[in-house]
C-alpha atoms as a PDB file:
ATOM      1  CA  UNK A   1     -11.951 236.499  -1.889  1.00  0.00           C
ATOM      2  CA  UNK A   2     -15.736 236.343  -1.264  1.00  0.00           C
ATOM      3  CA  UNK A   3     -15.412 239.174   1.029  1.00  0.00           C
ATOM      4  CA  UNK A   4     -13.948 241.032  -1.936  1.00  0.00           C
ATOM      5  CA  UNK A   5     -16.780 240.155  -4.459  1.00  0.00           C
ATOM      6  CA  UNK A   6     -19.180 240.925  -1.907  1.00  0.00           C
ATOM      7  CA  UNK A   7     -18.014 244.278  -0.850  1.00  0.00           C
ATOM      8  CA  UNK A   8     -17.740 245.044  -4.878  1.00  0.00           C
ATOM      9  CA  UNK A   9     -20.972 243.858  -5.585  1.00  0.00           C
ATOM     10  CA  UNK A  10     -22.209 246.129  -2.311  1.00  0.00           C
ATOM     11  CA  UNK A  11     -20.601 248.905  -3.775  1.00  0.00           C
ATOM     12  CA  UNK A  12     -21.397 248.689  -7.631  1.00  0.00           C
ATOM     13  CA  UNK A  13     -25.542 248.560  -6.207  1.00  0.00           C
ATOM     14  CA  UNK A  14     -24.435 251.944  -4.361  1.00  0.00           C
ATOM     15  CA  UNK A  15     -23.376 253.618  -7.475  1.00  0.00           C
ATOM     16  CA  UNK A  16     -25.845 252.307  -9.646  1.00  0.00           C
ATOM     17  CA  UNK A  17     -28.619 253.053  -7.118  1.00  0.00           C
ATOM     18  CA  UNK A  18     -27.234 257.004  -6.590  1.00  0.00           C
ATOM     19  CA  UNK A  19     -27.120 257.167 -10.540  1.00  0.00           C
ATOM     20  CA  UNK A  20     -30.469 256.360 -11.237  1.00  0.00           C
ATOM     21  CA  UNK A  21     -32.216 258.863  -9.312  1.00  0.00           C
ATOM     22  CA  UNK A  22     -31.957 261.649 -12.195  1.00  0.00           C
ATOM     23  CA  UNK A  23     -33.088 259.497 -14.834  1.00  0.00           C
ATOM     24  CA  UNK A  24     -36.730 260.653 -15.166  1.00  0.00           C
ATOM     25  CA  UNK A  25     -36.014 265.001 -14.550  1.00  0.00           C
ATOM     26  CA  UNK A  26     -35.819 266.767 -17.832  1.00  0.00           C
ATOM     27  CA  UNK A  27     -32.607 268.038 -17.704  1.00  0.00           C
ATOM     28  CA  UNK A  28     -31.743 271.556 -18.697  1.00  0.00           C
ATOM     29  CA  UNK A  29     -30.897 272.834 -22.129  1.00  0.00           C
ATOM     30  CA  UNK A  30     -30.130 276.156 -22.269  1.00  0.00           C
ATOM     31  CA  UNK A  31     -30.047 279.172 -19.659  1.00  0.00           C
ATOM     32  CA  UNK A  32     -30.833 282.729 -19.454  1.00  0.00           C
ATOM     33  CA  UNK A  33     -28.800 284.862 -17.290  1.00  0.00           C
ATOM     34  CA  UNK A  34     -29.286 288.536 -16.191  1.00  0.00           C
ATOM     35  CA  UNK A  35     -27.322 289.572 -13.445  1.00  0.00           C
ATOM     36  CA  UNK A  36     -26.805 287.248 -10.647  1.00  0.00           C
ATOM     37  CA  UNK A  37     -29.820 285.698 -12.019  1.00  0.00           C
ATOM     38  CA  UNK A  38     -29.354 281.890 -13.454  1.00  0.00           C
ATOM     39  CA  UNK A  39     -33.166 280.642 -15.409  1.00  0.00           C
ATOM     40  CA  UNK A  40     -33.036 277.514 -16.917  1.00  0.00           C
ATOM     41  CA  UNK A  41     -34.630 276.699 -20.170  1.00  0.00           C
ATOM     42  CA  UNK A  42     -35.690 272.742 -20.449  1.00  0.00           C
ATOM     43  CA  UNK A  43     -37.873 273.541 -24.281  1.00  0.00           C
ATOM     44  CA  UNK A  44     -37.703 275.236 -26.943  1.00  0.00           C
ATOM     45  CA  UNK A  45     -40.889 275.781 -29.632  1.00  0.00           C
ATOM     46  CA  UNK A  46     -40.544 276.877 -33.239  1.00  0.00           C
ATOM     47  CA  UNK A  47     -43.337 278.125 -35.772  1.00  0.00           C
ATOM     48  CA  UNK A  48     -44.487 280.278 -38.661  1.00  0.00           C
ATOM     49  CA  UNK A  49     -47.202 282.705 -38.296  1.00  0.00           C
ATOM     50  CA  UNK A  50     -47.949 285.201 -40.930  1.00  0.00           C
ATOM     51  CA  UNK A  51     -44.352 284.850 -42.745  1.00  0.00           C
ATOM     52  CA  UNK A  52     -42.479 284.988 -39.040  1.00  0.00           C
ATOM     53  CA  UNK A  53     -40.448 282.943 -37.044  1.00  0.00           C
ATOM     54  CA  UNK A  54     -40.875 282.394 -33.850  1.00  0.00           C
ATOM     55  CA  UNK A  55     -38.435 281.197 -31.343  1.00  0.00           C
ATOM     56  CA  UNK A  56     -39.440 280.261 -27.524  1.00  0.00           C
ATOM     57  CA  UNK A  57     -38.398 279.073 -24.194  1.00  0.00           C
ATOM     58  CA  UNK A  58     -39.267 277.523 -21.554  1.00  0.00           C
ATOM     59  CA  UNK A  59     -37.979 276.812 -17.752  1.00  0.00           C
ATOM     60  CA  UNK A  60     -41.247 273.678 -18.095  1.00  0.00           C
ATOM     61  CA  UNK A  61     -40.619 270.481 -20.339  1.00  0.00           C
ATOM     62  CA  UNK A  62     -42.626 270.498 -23.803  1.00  0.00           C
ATOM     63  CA  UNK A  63     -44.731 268.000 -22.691  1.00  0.00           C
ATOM     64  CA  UNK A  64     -46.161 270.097 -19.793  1.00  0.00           C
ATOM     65  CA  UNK A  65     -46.495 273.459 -21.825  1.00  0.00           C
ATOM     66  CA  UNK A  66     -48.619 271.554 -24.600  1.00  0.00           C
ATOM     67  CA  UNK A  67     -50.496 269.577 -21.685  1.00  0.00           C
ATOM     68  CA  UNK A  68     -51.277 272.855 -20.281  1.00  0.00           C
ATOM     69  CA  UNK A  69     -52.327 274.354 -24.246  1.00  0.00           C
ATOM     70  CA  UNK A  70     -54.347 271.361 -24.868  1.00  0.00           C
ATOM     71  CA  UNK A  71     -56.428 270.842 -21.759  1.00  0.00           C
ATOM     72  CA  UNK A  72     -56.634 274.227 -20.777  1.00  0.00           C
ATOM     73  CA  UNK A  73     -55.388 273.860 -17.171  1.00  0.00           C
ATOM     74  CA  UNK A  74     -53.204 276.228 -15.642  1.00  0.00           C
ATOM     75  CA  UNK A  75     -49.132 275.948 -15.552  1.00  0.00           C
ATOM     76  CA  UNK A  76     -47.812 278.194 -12.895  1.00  0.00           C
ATOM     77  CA  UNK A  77     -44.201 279.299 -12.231  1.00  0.00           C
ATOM     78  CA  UNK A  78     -43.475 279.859 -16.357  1.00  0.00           C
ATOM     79  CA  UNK A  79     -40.807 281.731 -17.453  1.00  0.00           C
ATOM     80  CA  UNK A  80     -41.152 282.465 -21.005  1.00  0.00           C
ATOM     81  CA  UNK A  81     -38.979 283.272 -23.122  1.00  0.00           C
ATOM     82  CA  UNK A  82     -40.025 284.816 -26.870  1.00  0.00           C
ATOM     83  CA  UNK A  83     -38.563 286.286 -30.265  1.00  0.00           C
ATOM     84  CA  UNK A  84     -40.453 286.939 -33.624  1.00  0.00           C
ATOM     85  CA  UNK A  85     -38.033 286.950 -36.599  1.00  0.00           C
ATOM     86  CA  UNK A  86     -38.748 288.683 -39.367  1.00  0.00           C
ATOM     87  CA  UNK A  87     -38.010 285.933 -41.724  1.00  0.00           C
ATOM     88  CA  UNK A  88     -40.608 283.110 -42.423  1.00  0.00           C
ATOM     89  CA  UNK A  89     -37.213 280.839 -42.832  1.00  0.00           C
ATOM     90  CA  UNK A  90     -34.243 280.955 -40.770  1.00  0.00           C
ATOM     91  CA  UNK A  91     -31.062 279.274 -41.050  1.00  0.00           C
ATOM     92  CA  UNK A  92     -27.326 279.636 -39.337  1.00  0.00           C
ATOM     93  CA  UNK A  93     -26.652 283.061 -39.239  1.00  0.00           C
ATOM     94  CA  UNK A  94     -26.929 286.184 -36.782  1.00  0.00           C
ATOM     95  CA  UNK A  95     -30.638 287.909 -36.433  1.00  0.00           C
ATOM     96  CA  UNK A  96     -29.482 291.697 -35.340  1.00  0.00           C
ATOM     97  CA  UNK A  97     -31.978 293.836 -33.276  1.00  0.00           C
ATOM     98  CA  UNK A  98     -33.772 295.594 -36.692  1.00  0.00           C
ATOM     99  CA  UNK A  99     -34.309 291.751 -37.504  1.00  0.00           C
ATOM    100  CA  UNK A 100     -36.500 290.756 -34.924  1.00  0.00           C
ATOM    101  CA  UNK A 101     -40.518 292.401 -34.889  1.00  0.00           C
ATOM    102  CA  UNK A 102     -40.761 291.709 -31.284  1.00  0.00           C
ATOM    103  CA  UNK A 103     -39.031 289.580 -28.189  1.00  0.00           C
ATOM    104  CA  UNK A 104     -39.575 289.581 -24.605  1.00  0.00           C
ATOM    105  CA  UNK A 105     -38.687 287.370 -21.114  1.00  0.00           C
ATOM    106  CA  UNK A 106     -41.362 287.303 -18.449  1.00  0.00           C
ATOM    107  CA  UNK A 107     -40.540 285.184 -15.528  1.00  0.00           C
ATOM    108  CA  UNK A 108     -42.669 283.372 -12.736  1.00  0.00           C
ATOM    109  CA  UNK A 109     -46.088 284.056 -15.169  1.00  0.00           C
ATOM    110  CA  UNK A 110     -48.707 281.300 -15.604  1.00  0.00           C
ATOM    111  CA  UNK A 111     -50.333 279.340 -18.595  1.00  0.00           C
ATOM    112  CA  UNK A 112     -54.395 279.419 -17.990  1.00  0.00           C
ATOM    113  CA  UNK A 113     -56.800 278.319 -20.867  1.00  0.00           C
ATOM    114  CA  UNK A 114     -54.287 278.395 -23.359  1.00  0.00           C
ATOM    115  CA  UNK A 115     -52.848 281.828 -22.625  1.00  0.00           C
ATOM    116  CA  UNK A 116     -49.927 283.140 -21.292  1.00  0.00           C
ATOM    117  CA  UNK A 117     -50.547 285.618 -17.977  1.00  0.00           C
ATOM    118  CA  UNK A 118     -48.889 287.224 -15.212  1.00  0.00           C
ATOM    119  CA  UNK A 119     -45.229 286.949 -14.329  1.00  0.00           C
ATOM    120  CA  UNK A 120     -42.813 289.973 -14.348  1.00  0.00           C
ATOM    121  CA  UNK A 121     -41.033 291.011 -17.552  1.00  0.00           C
ATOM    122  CA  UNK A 122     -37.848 291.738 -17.331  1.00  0.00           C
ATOM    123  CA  UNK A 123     -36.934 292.315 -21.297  1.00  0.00           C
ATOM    124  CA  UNK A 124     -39.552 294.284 -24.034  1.00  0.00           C
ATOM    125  CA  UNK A 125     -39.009 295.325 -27.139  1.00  0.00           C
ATOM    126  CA  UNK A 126     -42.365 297.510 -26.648  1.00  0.00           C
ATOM    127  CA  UNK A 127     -41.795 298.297 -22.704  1.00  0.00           C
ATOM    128  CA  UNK A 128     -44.384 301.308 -22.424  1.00  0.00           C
ATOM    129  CA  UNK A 129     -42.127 302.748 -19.897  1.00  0.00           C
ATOM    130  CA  UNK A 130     -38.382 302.528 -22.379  1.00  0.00           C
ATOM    131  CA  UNK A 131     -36.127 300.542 -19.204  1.00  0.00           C
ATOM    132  CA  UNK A 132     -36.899 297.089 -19.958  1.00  0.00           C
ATOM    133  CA  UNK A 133     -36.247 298.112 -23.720  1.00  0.00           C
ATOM    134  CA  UNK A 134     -33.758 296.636 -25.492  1.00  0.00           C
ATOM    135  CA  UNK A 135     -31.390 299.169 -27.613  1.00  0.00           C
ATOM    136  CA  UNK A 136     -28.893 296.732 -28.667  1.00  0.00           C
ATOM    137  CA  UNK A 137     -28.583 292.971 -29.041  1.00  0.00           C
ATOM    138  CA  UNK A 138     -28.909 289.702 -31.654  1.00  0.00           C
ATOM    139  CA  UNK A 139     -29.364 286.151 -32.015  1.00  0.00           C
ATOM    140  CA  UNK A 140     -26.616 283.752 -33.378  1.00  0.00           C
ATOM    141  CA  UNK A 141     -27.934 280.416 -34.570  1.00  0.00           C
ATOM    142  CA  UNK A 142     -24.967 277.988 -35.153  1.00  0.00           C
ATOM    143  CA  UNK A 143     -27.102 275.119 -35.663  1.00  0.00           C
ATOM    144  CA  UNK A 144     -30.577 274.500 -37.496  1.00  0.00           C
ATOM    145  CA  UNK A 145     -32.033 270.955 -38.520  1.00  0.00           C
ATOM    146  CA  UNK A 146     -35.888 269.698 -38.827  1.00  0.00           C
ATOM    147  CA  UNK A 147     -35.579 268.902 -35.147  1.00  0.00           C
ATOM    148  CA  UNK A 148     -32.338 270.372 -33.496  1.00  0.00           C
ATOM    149  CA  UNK A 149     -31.481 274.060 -32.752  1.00  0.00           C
ATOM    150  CA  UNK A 150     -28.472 275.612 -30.932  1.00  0.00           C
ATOM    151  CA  UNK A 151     -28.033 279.681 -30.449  1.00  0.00           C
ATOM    152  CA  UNK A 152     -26.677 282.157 -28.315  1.00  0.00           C
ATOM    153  CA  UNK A 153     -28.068 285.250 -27.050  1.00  0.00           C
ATOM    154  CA  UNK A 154     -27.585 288.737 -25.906  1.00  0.00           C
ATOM    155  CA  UNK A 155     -29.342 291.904 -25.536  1.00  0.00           C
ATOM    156  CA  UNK A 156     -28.452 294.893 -23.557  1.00  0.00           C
ATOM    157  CA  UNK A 157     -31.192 296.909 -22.124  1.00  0.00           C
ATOM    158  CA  UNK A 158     -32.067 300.687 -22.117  1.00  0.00           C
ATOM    159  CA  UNK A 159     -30.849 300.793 -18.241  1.00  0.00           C
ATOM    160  CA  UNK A 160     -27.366 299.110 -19.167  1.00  0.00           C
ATOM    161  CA  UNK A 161     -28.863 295.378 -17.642  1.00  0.00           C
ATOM    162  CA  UNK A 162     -27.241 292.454 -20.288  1.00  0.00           C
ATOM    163  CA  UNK A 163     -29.485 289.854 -20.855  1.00  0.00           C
ATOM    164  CA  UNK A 164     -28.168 286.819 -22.484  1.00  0.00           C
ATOM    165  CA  UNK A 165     -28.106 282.962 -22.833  1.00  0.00           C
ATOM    166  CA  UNK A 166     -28.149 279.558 -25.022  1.00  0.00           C
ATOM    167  CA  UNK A 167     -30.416 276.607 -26.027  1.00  0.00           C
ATOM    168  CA  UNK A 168     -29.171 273.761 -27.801  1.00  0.00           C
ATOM    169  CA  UNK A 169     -31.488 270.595 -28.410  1.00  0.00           C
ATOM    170  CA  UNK A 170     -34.729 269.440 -29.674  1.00  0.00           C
ATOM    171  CA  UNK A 171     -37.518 271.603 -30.134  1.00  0.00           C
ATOM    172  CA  UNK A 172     -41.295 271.301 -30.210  1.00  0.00           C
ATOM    173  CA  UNK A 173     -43.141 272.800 -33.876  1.00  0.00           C
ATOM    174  CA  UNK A 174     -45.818 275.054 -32.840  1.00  0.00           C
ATOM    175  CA  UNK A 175     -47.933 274.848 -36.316  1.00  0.00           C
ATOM    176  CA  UNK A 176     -50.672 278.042 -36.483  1.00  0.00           C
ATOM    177  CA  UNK A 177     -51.887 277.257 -39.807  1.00  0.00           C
ATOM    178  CA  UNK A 178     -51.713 281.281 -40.252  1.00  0.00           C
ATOM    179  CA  UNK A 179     -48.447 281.062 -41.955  1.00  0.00           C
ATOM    180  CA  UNK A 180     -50.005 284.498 -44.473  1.00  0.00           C
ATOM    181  CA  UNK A 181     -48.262 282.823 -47.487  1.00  0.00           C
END
């Protein structure tokens, strides 16, 4: 019998030990997928500027990204992920292409003194040269609280390429004190 409690005590440790090893990586919350192509998204930031939403991702934690903003030091390997409603309030409901002033996805860029730079885009709604150019696609919000958001996705390039995803979780408040109200 103390065999028995010892081996089960041996083996509980195991398990609890392989568990724990997680604990501390920000785990994913959303994804972006184009192609074969898998990003993950770990934040999300929300804000008003000059009656606007804004919606974006992240494949860094919230904590790094403002770290970065704050101190000025660079964040390398971003992917970035960006829409501008039209609306300076949003709520549950579907945002169509004509609804959105501006989006884009630019992968493997960098955050140095406060900006965004580098990286390849991959989705435009001003590409210069009309094939990373959206011509169709929307966002679906099916969940909107003072701290919560969860919405899908899609857009279909000029060059046939579907671009889509999700987020759902917390979300940092980006506050530009430009809200033009």
């Amino acid at each position: 019998m103390r065999i028995l409690k010892v081996v089960t005590l041996v083996l509980s440790s195991f398990i609890l030990l392989s568990c724990s090893s997680d604990d501390n990586k920000e785990k994913a919350r959303g994804i972006i997928v184009i192609g074969e192509d898998q990003f993950e998204v770990k934040s999300a930031f929300l804000g008003v500027s000059f009656g606007n939403t804004f919606i974006e991702l992240s494949n860094k934690s919230s904590d790094e990204v403002m770290s970065s903003l704050s101190s000025g030091a660079s964040l390398q390997g971003v992917d970035f992920m960006h829409f501008r409603i039209n609306q300076a309030s949003i709520g549950e409901t579907t945002y169509n292409l004509n609804e959105l002033n501006d989006f884009d996805f630019t992968v493997n860029g960098e955050i140095f003194e406060a900006e965004f730079e580098g990286g390849v885009t991959v989705l435009s709604k001003n590409d210069i040269n009309n094939n990373l150019e959206a011509n169709s696609g929307s966002i679906t919000i099916t969940y909107y609280s003072v701290d919560r958001i969860e919405f899908t996705f899609e857009f279909e390039r000029k060059d046939g390429t579907t671009i889509y995803g999700s987020y759902n979780g917390e979300y940092t408040t980006i506050d530009n004190n430009n809200d033009g109200q």
